[in-house]
N, C-alpha and C. Protein backbone atom coordinates (compact mmCIF):
# COMPACT_ATOMS: atom_id res chain seq x y z
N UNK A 1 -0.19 62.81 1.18
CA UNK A 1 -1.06 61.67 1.40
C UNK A 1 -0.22 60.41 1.60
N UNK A 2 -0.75 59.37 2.57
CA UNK A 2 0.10 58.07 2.62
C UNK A 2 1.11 57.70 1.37
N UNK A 3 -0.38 56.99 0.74
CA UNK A 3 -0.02 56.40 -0.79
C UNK A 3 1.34 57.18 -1.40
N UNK A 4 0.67 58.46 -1.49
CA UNK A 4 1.40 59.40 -2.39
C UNK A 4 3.59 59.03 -1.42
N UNK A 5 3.28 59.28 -0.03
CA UNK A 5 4.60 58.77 0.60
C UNK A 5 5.32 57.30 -0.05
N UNK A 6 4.07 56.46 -0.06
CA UNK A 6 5.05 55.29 -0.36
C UNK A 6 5.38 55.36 -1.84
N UNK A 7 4.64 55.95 -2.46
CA UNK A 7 5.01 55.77 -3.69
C UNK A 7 6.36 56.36 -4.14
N UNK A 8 6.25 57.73 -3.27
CA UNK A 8 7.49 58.07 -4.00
C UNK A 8 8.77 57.82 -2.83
N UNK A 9 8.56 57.00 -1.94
CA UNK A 9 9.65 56.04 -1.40
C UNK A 9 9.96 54.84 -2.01
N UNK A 10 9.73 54.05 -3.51
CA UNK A 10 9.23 53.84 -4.39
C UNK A 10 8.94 52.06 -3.39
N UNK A 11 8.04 52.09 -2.37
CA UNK A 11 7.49 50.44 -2.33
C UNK A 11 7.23 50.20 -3.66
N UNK A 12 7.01 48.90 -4.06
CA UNK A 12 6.45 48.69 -4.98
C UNK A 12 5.32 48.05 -4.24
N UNK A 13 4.23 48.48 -5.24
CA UNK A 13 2.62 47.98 -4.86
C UNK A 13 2.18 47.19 -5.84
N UNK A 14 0.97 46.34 -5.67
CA UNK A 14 0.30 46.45 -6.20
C UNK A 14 -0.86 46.79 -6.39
N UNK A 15 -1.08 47.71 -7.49
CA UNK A 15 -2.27 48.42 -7.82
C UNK A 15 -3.56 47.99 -8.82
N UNK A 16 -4.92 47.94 -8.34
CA UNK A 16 -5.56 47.59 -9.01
C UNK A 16 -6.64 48.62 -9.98
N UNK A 17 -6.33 48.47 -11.11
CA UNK A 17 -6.86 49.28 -12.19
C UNK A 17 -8.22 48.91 -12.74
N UNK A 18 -9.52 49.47 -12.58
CA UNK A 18 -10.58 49.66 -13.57
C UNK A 18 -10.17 49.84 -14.90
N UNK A 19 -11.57 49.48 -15.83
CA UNK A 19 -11.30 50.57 -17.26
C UNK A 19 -11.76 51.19 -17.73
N UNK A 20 -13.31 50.56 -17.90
CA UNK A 20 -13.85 51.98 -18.37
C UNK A 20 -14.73 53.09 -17.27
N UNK A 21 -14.20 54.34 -17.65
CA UNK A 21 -14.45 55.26 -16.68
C UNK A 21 -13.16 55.60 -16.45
N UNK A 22 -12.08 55.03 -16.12
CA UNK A 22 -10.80 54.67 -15.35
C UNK A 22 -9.48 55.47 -16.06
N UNK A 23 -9.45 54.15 -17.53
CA UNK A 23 -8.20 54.70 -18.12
C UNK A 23 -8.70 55.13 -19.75
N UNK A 24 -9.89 54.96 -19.73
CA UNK A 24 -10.51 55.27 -21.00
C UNK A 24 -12.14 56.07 -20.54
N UNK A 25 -12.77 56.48 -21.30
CA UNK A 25 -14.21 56.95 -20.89
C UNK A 25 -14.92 55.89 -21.53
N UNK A 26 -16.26 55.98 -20.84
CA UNK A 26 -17.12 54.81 -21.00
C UNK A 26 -17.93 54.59 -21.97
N UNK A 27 -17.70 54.02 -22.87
CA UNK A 27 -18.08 53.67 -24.38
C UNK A 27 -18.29 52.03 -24.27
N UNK A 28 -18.80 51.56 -23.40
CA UNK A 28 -19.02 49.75 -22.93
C UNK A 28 -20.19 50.02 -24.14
N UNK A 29 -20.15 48.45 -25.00
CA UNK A 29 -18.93 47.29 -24.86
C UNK A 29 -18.02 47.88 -25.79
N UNK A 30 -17.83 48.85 -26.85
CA UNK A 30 -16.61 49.45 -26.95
C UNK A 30 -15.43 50.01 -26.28
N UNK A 31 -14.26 50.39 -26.82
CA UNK A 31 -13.28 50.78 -26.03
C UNK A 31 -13.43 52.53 -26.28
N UNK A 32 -13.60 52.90 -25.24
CA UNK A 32 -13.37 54.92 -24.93
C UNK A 32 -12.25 54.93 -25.51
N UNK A 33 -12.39 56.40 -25.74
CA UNK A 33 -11.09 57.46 -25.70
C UNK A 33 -10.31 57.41 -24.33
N UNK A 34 -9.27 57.38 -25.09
CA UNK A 34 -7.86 57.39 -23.77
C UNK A 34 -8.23 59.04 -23.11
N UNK A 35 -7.77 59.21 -21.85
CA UNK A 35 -8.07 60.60 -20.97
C UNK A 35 -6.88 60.54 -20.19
N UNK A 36 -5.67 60.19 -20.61
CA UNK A 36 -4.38 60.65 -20.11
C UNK A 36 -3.77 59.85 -18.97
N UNK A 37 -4.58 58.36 -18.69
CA UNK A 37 -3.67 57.48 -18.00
C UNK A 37 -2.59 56.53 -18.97
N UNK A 38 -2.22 56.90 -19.71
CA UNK A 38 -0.96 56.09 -20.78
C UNK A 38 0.27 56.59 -19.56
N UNK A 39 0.96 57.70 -20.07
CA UNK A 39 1.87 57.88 -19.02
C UNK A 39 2.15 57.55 -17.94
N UNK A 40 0.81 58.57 -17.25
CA UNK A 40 0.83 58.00 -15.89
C UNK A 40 0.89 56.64 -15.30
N UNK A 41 0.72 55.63 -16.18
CA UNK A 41 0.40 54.43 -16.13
C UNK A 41 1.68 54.12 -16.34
N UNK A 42 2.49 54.16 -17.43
CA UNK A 42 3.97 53.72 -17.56
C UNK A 42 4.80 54.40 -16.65
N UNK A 43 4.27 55.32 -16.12
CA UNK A 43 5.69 55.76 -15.16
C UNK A 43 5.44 55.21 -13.80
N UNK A 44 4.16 54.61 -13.70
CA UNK A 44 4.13 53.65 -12.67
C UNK A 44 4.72 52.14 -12.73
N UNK A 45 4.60 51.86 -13.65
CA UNK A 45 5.23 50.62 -13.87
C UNK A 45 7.28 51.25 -13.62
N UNK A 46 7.22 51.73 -14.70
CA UNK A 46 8.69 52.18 -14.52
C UNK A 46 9.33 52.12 -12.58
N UNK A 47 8.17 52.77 -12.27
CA UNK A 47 8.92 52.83 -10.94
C UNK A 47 8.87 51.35 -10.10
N UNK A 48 8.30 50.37 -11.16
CA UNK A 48 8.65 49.19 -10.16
C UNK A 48 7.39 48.72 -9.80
N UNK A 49 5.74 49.25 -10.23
CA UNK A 49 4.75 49.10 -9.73
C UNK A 49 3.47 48.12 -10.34
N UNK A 50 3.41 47.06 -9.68
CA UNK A 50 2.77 45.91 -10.58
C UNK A 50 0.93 46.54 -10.46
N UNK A 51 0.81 46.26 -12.31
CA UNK A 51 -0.91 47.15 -12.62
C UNK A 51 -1.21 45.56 -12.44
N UNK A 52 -2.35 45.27 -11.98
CA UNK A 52 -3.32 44.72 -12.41
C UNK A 52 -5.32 44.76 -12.68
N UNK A 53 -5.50 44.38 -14.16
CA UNK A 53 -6.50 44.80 -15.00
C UNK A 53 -7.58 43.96 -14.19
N UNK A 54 -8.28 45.16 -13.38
CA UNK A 54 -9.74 44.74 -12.29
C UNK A 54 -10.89 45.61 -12.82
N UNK A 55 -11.89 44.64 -13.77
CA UNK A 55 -12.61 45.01 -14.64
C UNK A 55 -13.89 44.33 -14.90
N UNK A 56 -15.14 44.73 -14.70
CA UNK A 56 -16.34 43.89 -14.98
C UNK A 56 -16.27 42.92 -16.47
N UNK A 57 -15.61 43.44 -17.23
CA UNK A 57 -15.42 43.23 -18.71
C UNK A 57 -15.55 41.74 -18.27
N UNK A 58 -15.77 40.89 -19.86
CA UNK A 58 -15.49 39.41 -20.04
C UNK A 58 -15.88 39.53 -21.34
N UNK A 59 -14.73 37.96 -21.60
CA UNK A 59 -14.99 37.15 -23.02
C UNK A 59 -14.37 38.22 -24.12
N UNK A 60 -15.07 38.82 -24.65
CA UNK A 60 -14.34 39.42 -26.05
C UNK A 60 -14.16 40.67 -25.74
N UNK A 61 -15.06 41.80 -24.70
CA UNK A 61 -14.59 42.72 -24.10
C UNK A 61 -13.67 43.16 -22.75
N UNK A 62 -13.06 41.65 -22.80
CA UNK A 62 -12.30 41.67 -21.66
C UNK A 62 -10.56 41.76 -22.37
N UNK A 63 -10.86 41.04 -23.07
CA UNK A 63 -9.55 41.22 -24.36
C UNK A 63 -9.36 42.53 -25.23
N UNK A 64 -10.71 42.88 -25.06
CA UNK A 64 -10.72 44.52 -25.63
C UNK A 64 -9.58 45.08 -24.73
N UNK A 65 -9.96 45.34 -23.96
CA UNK A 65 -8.87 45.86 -22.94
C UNK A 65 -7.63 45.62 -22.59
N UNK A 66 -7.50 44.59 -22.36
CA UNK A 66 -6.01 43.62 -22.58
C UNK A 66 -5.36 43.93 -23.66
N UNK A 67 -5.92 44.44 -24.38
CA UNK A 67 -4.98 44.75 -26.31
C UNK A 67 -5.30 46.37 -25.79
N UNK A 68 -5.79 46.90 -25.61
CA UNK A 68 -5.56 48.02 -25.12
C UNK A 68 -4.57 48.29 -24.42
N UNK A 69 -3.97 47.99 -23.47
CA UNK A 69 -2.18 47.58 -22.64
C UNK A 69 -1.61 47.37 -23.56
N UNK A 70 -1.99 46.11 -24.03
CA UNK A 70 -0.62 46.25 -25.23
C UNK A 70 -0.62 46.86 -26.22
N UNK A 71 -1.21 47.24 -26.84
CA UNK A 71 -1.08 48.35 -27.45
C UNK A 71 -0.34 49.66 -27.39
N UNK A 72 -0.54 49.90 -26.24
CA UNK A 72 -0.11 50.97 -25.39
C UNK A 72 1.40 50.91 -24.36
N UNK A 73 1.56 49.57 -24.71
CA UNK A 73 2.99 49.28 -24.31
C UNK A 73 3.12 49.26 -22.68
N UNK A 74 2.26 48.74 -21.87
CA UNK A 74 1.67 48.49 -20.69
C UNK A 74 1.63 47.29 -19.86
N UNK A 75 2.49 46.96 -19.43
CA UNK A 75 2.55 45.55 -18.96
C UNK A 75 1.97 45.03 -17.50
N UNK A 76 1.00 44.27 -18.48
CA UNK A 76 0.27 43.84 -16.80
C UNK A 76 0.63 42.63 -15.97
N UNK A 77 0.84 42.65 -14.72
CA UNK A 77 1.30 41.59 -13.74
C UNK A 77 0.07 40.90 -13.42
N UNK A 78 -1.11 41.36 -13.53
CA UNK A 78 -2.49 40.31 -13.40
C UNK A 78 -3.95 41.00 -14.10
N UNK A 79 -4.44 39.84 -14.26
CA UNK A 79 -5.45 39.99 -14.76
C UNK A 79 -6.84 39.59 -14.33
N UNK A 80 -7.64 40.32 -13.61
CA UNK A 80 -8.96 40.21 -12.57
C UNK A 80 -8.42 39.41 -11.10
N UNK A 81 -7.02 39.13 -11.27
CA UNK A 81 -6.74 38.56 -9.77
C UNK A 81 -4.89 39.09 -9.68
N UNK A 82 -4.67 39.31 -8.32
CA UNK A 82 -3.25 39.24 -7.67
C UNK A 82 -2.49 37.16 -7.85
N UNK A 83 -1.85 37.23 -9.08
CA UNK A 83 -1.04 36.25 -9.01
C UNK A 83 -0.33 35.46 -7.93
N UNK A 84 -0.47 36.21 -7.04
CA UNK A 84 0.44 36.00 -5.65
C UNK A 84 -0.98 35.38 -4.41
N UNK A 85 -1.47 35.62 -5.06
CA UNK A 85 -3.22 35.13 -3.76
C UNK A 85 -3.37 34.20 -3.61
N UNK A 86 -3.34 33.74 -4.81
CA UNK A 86 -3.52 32.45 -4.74
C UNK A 86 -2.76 31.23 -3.34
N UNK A 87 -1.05 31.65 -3.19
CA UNK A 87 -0.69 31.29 -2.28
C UNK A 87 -1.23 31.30 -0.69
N UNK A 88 -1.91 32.07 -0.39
CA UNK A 88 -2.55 32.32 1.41
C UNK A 88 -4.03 32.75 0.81
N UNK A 89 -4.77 32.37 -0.12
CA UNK A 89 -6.36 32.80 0.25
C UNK A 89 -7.08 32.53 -1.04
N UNK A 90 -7.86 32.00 -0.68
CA UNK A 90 -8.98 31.32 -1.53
C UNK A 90 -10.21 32.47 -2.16
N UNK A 91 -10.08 33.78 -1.92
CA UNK A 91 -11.12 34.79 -1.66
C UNK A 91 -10.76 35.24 -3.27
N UNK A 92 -11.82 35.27 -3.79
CA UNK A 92 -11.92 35.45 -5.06
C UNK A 92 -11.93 37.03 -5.12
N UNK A 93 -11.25 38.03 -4.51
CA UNK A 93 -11.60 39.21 -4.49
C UNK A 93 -10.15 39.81 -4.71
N UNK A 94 -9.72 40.48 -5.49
CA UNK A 94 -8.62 40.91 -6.21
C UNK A 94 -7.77 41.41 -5.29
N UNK A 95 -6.85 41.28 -4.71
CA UNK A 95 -5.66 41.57 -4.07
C UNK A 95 -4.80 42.42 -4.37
N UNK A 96 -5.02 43.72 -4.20
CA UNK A 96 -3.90 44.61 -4.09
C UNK A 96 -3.81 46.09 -2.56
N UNK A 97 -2.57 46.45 -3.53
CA UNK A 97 -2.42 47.88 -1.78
C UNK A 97 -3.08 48.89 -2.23
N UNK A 98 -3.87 49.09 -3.94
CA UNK A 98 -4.76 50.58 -4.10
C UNK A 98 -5.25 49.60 -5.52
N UNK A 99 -6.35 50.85 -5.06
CA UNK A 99 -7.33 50.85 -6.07
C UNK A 99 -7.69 51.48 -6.85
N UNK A 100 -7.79 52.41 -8.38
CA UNK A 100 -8.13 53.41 -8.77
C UNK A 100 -9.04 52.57 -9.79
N UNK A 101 -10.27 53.30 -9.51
CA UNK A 101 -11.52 53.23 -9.95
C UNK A 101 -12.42 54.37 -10.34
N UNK A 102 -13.41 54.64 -11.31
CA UNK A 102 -13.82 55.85 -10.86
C UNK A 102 -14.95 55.83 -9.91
N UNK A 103 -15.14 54.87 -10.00
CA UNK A 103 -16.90 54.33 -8.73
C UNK A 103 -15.87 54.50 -7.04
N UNK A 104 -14.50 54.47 -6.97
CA UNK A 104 -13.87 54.46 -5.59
C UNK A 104 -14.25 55.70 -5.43
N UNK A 105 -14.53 55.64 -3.91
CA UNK A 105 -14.88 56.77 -3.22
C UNK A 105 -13.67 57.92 -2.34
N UNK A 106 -13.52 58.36 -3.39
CA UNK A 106 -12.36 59.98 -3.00
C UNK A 106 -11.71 59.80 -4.23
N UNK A 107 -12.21 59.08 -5.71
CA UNK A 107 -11.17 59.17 -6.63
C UNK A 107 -11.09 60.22 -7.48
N UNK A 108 -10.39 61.57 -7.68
CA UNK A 108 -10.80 62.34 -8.42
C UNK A 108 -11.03 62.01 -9.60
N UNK A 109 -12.33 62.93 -9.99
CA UNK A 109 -12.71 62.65 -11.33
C UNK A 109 -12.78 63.65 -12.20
N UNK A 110 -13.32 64.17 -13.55
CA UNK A 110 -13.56 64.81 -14.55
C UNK A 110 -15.27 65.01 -14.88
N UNK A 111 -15.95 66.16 -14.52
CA UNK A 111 -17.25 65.76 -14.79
C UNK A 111 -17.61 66.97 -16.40
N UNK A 112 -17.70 65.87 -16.91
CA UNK A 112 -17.66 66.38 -19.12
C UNK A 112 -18.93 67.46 -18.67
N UNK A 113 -18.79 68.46 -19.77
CA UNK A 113 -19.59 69.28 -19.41
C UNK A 113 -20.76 69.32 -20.63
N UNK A 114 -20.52 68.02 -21.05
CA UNK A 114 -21.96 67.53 -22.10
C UNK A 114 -22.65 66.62 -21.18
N UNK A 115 -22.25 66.51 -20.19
CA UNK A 115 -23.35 65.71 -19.45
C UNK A 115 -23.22 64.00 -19.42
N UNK A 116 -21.88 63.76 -20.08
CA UNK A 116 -21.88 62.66 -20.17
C UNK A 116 -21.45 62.06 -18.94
N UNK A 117 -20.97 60.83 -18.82
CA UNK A 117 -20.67 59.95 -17.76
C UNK A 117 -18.90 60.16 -17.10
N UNK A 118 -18.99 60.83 -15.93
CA UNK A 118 -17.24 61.34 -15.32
C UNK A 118 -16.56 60.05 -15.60
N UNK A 119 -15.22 60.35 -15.53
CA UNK A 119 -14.39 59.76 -15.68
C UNK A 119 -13.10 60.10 -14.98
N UNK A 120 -11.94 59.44 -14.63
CA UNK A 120 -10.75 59.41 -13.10
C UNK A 120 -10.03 60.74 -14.57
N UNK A 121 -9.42 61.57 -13.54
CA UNK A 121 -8.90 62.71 -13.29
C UNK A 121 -7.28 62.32 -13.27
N UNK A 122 -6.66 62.56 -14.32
CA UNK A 122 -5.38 61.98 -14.82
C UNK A 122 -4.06 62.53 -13.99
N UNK A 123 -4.59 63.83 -13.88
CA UNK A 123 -3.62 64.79 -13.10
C UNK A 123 -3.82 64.84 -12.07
N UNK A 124 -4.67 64.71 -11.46
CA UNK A 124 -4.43 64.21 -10.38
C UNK A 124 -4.10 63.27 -9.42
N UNK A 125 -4.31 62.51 -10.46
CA UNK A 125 -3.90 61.06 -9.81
C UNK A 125 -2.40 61.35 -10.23
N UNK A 126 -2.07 61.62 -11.00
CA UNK A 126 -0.04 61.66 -11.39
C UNK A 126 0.53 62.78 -9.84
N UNK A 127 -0.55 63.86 -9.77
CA UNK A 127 -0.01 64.57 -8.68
C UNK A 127 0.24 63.58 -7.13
N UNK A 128 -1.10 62.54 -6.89
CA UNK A 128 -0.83 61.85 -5.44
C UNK A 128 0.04 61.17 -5.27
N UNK A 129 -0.41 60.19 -6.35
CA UNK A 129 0.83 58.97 -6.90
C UNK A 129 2.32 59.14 -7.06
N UNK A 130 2.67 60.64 -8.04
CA UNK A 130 4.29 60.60 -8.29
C UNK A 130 4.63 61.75 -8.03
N UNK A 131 3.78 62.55 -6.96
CA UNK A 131 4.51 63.74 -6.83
C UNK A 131 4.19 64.64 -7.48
N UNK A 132 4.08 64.55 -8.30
CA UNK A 132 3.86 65.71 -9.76
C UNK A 132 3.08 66.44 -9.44
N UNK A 133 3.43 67.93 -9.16
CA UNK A 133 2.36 69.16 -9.26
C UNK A 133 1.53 69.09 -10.64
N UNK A 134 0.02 69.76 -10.61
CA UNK A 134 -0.59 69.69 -11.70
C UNK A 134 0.01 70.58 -12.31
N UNK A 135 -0.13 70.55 -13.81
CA UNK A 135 0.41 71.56 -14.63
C UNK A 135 0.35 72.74 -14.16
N UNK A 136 1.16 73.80 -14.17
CA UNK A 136 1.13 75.50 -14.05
C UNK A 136 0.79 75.71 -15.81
N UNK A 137 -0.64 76.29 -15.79
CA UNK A 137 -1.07 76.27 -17.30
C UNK A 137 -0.20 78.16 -17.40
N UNK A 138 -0.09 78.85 -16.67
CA UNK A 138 0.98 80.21 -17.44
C UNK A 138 2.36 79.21 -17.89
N UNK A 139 3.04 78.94 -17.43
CA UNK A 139 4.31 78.21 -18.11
C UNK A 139 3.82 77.77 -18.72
N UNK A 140 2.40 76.64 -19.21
CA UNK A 140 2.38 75.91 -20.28
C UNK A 140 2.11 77.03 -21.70
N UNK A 141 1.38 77.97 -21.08
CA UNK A 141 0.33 79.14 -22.03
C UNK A 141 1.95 79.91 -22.89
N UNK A 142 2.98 79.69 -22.07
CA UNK A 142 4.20 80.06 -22.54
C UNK A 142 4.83 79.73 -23.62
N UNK A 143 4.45 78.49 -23.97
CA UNK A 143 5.28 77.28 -25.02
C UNK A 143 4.50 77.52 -25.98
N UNK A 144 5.60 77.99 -27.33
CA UNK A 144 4.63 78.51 -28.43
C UNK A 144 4.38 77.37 -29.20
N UNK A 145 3.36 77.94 -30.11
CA UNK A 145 2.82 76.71 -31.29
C UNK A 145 3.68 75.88 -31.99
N UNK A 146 4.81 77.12 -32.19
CA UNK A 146 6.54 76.10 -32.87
C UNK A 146 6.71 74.92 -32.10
N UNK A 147 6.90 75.30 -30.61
CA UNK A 147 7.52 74.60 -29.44
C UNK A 147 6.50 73.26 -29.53
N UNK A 148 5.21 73.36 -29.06
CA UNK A 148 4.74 72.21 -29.08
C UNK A 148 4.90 71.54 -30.67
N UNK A 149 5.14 71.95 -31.54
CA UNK A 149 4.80 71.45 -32.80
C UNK A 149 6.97 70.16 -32.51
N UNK A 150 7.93 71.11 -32.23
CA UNK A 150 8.68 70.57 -31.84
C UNK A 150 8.94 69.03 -30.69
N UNK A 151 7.59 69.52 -29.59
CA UNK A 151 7.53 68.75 -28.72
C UNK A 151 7.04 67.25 -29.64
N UNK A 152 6.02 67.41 -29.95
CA UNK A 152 5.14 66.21 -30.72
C UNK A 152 5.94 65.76 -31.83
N UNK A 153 6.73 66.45 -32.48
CA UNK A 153 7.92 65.32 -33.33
C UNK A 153 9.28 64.39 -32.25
N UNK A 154 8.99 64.73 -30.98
CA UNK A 154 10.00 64.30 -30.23
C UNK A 154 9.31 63.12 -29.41
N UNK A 155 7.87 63.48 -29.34
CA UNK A 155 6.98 62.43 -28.65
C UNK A 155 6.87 61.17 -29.96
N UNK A 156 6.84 61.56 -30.52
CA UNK A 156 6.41 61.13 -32.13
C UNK A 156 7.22 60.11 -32.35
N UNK A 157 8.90 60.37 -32.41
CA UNK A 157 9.91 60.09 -32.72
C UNK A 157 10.04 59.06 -31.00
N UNK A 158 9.49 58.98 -30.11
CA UNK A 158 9.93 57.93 -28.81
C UNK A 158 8.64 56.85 -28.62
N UNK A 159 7.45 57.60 -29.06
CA UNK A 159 6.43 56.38 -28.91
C UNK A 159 5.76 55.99 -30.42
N UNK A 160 6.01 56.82 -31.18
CA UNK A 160 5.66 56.45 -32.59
C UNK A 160 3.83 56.46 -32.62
N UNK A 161 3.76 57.46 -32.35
CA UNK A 161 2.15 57.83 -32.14
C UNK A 161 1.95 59.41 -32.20
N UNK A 162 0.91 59.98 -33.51
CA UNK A 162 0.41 60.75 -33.43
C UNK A 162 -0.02 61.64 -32.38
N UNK A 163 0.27 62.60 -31.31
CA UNK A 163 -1.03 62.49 -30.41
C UNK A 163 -1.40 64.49 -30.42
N UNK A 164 -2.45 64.24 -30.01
CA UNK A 164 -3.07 65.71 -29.93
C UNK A 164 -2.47 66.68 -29.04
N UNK A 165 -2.61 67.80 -28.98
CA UNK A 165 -2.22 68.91 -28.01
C UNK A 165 -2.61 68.60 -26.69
N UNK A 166 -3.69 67.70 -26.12
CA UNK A 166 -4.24 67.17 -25.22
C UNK A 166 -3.07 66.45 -24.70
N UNK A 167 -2.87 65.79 -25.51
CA UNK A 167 -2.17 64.16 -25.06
C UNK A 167 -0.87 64.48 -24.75
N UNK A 168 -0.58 65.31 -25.54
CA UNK A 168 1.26 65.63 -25.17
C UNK A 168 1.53 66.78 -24.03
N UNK A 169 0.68 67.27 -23.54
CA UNK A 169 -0.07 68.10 -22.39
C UNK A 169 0.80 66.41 -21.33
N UNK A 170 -0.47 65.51 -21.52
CA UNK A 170 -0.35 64.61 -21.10
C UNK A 170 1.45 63.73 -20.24
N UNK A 171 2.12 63.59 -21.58
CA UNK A 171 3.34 63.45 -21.70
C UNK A 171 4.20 64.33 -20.97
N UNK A 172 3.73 66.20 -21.54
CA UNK A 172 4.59 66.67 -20.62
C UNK A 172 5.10 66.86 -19.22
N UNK A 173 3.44 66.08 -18.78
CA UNK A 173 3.26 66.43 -17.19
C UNK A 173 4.21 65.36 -16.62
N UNK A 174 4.39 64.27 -17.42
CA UNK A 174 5.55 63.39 -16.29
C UNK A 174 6.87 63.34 -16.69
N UNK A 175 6.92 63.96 -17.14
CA UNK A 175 8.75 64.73 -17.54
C UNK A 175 9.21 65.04 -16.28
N UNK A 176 10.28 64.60 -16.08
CA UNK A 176 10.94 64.48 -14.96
C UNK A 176 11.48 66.21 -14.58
N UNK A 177 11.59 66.92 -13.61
CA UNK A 177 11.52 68.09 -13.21
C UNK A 177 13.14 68.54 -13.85
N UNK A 178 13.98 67.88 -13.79
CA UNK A 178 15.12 68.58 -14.57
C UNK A 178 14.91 68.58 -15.77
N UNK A 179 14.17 67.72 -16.41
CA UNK A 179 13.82 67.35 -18.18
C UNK A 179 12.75 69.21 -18.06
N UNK A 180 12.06 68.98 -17.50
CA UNK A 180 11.05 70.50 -17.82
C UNK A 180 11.69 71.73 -17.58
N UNK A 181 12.76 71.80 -16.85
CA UNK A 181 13.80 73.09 -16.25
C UNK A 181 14.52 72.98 -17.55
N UNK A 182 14.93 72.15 -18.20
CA UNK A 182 15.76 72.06 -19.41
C UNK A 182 15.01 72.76 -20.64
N UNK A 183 13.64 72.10 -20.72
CA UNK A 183 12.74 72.67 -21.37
C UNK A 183 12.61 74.44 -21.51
N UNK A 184 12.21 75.06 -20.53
CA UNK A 184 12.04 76.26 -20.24
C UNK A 184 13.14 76.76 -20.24
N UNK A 185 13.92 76.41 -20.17
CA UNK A 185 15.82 76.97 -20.20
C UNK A 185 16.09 77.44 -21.78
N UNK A 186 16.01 76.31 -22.32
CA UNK A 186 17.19 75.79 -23.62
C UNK A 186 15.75 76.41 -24.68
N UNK A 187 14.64 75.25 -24.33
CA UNK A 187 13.81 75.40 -25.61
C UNK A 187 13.33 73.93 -26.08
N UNK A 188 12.68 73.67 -26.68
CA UNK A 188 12.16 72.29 -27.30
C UNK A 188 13.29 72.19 -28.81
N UNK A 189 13.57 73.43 -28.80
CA UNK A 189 14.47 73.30 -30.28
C UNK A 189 15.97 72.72 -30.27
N UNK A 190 16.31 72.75 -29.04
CA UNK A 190 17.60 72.29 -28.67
C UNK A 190 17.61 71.06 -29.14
N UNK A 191 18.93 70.44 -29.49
CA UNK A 191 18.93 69.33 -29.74
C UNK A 191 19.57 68.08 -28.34
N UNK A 192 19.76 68.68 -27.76
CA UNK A 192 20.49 67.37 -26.86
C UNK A 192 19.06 67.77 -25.69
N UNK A 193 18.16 68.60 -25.50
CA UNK A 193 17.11 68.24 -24.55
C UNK A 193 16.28 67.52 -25.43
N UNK A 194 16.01 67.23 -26.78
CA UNK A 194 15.36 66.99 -27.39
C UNK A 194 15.28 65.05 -27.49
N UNK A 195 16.95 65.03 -27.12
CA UNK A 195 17.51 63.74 -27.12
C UNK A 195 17.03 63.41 -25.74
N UNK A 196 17.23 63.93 -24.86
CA UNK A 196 16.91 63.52 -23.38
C UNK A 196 15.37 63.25 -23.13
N UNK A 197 15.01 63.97 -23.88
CA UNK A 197 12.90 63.95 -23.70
C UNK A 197 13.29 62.21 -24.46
N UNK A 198 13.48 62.14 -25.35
CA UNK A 198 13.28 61.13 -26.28
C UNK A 198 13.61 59.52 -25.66
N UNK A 199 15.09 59.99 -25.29
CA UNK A 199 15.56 58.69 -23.97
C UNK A 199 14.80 58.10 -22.95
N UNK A 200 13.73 59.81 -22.18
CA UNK A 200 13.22 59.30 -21.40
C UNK A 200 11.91 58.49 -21.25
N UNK A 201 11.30 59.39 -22.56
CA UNK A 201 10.00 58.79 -23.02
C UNK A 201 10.06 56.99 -23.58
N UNK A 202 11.10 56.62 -24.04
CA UNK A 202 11.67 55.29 -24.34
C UNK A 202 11.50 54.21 -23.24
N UNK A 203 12.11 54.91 -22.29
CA UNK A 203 12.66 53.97 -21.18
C UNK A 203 11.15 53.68 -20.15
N UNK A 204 10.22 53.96 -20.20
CA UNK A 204 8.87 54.43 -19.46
C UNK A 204 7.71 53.49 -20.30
């Protein structure tokens, strides 16, 4: 796909982010459960890629969200507008080169099978955006209960956050392709891949 070209020619863009539905599920005026854009989200930035937070929200649920980034260690270059617009255009309409929304039309989504309200499709968007094949769930079905129990003290130990078998699912998917060949090689028990997961998860 285009996008998916420039991205990993790494332009830098800027991208404009929804939230709820988006990077959380829709619990308005509360904040959702996260659904696996943390990563994906920092390894966009990592690559150089300015987020900015494009969101119906206001006033005290607009800050909901905003502490949600930071929280999450997420740094935003704008907030309901392109910083840079201001220079050539008066058009109050948010300025960027993409959009991920879940109301955008072709955005993959997740449809819950309680019937609740879909929400953007994490893996797939990491697959257009950075390349990343979706998980191969036999290699994952491979990694025993030790292994992940290993993995999540290593996630643990780089972002200092609890997270579920879900979430580190999550994590594993943007491990850089020699970091996962290392993985399946050596083991999660190794200690110097263990160091390298840890470096990389840091730096992101």
């Amino acid at each position: 796909m285009e996008w998916s070209k420039k991205i990993m020619a790494k332009e830098q863009l800027a991208i404009a982010v929804d939230f709820d539905g988006t990077v959380v599920t829709h619990e308005y005026p509360n904040v959702g459960r996260d659904i696996g854009a943390v990563p994906v989200l920092k390894e966009l930035v990592k690559q150089g890629h300015k987020l900015i937070l494009f969101t119906m929200r206001d006033g005290k649920e607009l800050n909901d969200a905003i502490n949600w980034y930071k929280e999450n260690d997420i740094p935003l270059y704008g907030i309901q507008y392109n910083p840079t617009q201001k220079n050539w255009t008066k058009s109050n309409k948010c300025y960027a080169n993409l959009y991920i929304d879940d109301a955008a039309l072709g955005c993959p989504l997740i449809y819950p099978e309680d019937g609740s309200r879909v929400y953007v499709d994490w893996d797939a968007v990491s697959m257009m955006l950075l390349g990343k094949e979706i998980e191969d769930n036999s290699d994952l079905d491979s990694i025993t209960d030790d292994e992940w129990n290993h993995f999540h003290d290593v996630v643990l130990t780089a972002v200092g956050k609890n997270l579920s078998r879900q979430k580190l699912k999550d994590y594993f998917r943007i491990l850089p392709d020699d970091l996962i060949d290392d993985i399946f090689h050596w083991g999660l028990s190794d200690t110097v891949v263990r160091e390298n997961i840890i470096e990389y998860l840091k730096s992101i």
